[in-house]
C-alpha atoms as a PDB file:
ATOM      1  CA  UNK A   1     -79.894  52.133 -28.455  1.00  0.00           C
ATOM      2  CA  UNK A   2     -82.698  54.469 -27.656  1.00  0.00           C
ATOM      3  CA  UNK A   3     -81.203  57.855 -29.985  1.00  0.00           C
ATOM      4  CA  UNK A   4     -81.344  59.804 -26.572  1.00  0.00           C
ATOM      5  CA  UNK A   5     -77.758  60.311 -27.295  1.00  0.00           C
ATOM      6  CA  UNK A   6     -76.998  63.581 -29.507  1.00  0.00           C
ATOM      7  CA  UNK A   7     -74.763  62.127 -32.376  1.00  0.00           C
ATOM      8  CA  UNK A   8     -72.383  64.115 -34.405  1.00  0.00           C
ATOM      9  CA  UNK A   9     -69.542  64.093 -36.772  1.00  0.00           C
ATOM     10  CA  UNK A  10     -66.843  63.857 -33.864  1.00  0.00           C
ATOM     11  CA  UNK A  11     -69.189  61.574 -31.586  1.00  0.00           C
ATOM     12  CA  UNK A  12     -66.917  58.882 -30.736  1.00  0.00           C
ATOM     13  CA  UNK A  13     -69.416  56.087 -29.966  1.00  0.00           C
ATOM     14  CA  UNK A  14     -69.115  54.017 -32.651  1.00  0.00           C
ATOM     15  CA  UNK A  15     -72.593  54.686 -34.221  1.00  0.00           C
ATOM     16  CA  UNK A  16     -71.672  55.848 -37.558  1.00  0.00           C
ATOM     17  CA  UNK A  17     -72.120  59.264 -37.459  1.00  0.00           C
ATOM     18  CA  UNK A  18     -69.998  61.072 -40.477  1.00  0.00           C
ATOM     19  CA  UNK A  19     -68.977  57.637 -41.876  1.00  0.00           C
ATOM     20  CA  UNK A  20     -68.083  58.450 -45.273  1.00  0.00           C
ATOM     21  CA  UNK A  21     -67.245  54.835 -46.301  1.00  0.00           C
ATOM     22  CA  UNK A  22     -68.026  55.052 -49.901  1.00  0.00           C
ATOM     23  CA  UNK A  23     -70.437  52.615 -51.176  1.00  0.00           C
ATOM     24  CA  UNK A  24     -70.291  52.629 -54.807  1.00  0.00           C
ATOM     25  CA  UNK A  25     -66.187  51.745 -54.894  1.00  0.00           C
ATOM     26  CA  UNK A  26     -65.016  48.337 -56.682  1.00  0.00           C
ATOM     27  CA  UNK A  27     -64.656  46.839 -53.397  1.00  0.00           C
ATOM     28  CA  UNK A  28     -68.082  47.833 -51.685  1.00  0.00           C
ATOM     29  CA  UNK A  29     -69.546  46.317 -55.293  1.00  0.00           C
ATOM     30  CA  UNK A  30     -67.018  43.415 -55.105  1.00  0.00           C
ATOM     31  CA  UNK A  31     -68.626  42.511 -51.821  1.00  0.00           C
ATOM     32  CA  UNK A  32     -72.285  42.975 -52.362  1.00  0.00           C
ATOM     33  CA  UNK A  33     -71.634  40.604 -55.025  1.00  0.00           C
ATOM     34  CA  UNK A  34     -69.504  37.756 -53.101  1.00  0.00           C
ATOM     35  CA  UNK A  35     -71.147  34.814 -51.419  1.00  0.00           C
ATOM     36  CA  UNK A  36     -71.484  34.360 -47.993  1.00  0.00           C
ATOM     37  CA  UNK A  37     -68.809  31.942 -47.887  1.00  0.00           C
ATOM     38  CA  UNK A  38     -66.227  34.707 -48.883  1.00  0.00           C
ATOM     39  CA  UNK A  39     -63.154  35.147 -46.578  1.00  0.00           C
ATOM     40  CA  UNK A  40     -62.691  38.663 -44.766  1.00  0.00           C
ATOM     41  CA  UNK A  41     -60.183  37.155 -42.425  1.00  0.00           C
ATOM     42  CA  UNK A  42     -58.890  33.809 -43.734  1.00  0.00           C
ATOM     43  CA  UNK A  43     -56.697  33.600 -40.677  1.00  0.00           C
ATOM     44  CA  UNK A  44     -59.715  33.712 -38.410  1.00  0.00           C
ATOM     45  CA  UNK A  45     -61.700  31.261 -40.682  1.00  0.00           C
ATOM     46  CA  UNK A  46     -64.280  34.118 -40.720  1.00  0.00           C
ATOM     47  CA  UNK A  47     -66.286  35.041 -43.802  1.00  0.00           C
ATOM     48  CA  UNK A  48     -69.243  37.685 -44.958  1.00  0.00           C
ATOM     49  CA  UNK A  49     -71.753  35.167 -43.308  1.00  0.00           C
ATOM     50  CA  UNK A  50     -70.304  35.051 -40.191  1.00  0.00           C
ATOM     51  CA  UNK A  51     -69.935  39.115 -41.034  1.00  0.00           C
ATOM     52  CA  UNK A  52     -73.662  39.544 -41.823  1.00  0.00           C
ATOM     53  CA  UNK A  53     -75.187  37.412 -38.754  1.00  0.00           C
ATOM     54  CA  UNK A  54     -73.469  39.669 -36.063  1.00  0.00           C
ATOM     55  CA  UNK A  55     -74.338  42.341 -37.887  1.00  0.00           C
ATOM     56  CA  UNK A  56     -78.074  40.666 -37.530  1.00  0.00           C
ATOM     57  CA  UNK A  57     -77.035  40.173 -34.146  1.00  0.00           C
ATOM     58  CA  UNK A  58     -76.720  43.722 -33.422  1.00  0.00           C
ATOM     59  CA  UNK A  59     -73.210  44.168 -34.046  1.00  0.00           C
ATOM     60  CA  UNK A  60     -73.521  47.951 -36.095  1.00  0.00           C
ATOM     61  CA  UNK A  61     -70.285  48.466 -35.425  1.00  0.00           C
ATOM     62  CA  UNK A  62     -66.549  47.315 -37.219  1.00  0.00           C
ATOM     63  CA  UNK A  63     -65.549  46.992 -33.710  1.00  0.00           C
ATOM     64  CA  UNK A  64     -68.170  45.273 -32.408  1.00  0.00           C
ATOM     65  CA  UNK A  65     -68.037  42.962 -35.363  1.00  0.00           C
ATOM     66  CA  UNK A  66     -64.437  42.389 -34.562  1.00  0.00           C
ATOM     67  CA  UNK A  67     -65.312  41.353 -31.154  1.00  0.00           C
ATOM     68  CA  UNK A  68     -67.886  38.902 -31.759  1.00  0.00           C
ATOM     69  CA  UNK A  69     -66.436  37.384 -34.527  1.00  0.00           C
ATOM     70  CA  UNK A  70     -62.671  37.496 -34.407  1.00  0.00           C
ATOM     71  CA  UNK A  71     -61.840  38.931 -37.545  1.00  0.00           C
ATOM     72  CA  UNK A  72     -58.048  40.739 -37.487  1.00  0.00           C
ATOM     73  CA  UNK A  73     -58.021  39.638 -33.532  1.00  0.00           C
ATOM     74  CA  UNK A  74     -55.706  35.911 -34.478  1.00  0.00           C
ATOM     75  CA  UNK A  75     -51.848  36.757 -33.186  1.00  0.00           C
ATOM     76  CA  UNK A  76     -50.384  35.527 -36.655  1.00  0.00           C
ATOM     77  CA  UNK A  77     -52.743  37.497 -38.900  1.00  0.00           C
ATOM     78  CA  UNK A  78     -50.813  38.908 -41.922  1.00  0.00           C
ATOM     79  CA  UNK A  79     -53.587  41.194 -42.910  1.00  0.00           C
ATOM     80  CA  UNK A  80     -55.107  43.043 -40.485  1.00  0.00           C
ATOM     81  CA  UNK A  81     -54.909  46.096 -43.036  1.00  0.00           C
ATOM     82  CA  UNK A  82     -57.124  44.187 -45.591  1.00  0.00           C
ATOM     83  CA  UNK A  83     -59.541  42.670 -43.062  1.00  0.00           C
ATOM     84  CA  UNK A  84     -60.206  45.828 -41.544  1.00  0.00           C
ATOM     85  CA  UNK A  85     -61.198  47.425 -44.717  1.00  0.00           C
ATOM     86  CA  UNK A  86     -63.172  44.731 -46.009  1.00  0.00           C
ATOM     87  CA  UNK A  87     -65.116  44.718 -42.695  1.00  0.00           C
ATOM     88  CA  UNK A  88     -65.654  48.449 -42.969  1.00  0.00           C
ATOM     89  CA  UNK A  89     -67.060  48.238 -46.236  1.00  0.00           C
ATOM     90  CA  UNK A  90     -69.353  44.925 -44.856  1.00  0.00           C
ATOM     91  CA  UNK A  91     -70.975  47.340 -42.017  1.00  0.00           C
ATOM     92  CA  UNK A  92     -71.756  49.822 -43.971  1.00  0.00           C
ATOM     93  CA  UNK A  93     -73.236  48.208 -46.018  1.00  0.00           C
ATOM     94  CA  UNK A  94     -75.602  45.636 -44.346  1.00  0.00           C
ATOM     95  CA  UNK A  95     -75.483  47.472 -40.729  1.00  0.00           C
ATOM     96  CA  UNK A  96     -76.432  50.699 -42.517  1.00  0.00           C
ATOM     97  CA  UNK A  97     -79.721  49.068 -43.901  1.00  0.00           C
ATOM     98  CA  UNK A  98     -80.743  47.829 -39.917  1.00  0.00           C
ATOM     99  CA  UNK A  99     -79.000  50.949 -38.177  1.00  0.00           C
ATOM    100  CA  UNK A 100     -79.610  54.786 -38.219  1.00  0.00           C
ATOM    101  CA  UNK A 101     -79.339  56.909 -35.002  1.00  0.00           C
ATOM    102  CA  UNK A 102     -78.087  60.336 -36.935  1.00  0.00           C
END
């Protein structure tokens, strides 16, 4: 992660760049609220602990998130919609506190 990289809107690398997740919606406050113990993806048994400590890990990414924690990634899950916009929200915003390369 050394920003020698030129980052842009249509950058493709996963490092934020034009993210416009909003962070003052009811579900961005709805999670800065929950406890740690709160389910994103019930069917993976993973929740916004597990969320925040690959993000502490250096998972700045949703997708890298995904991949070290499982969430949406279980064969039955029924809501892979959900999860994925619940972990959105969760990376941007505790990855966007550790994380800024634009």
């Amino acid at each position: 992660m050394s920003g020698e990289h030129e980052h842009h809107e249509s950058c493709g690398c996963g490092c934020g760049c034009g993210d416009n997740t909003p962070l003052d919606t009811e579900l961005a406050r709805r999670w800065r609220e929950a406890p740690d113990d709160e389910a994103v993806c019930p069917c993976s048994g993973v929740d916004k602990g597990a969320v925040k400590a690959a993000i502490a890990a250096g998972a700045y990414t949703a997708p890298l998130v995904k991949a070290m924690t499982g969430v949406g990634r279980e064969a039955g899950c029924r809501q892979r919609r959900e999860c994925s916009a619940d972990l959105e929200v969760l990376v941007a915003l505790y990855a966007g506190e550790r994380v800024s390369f634009c």
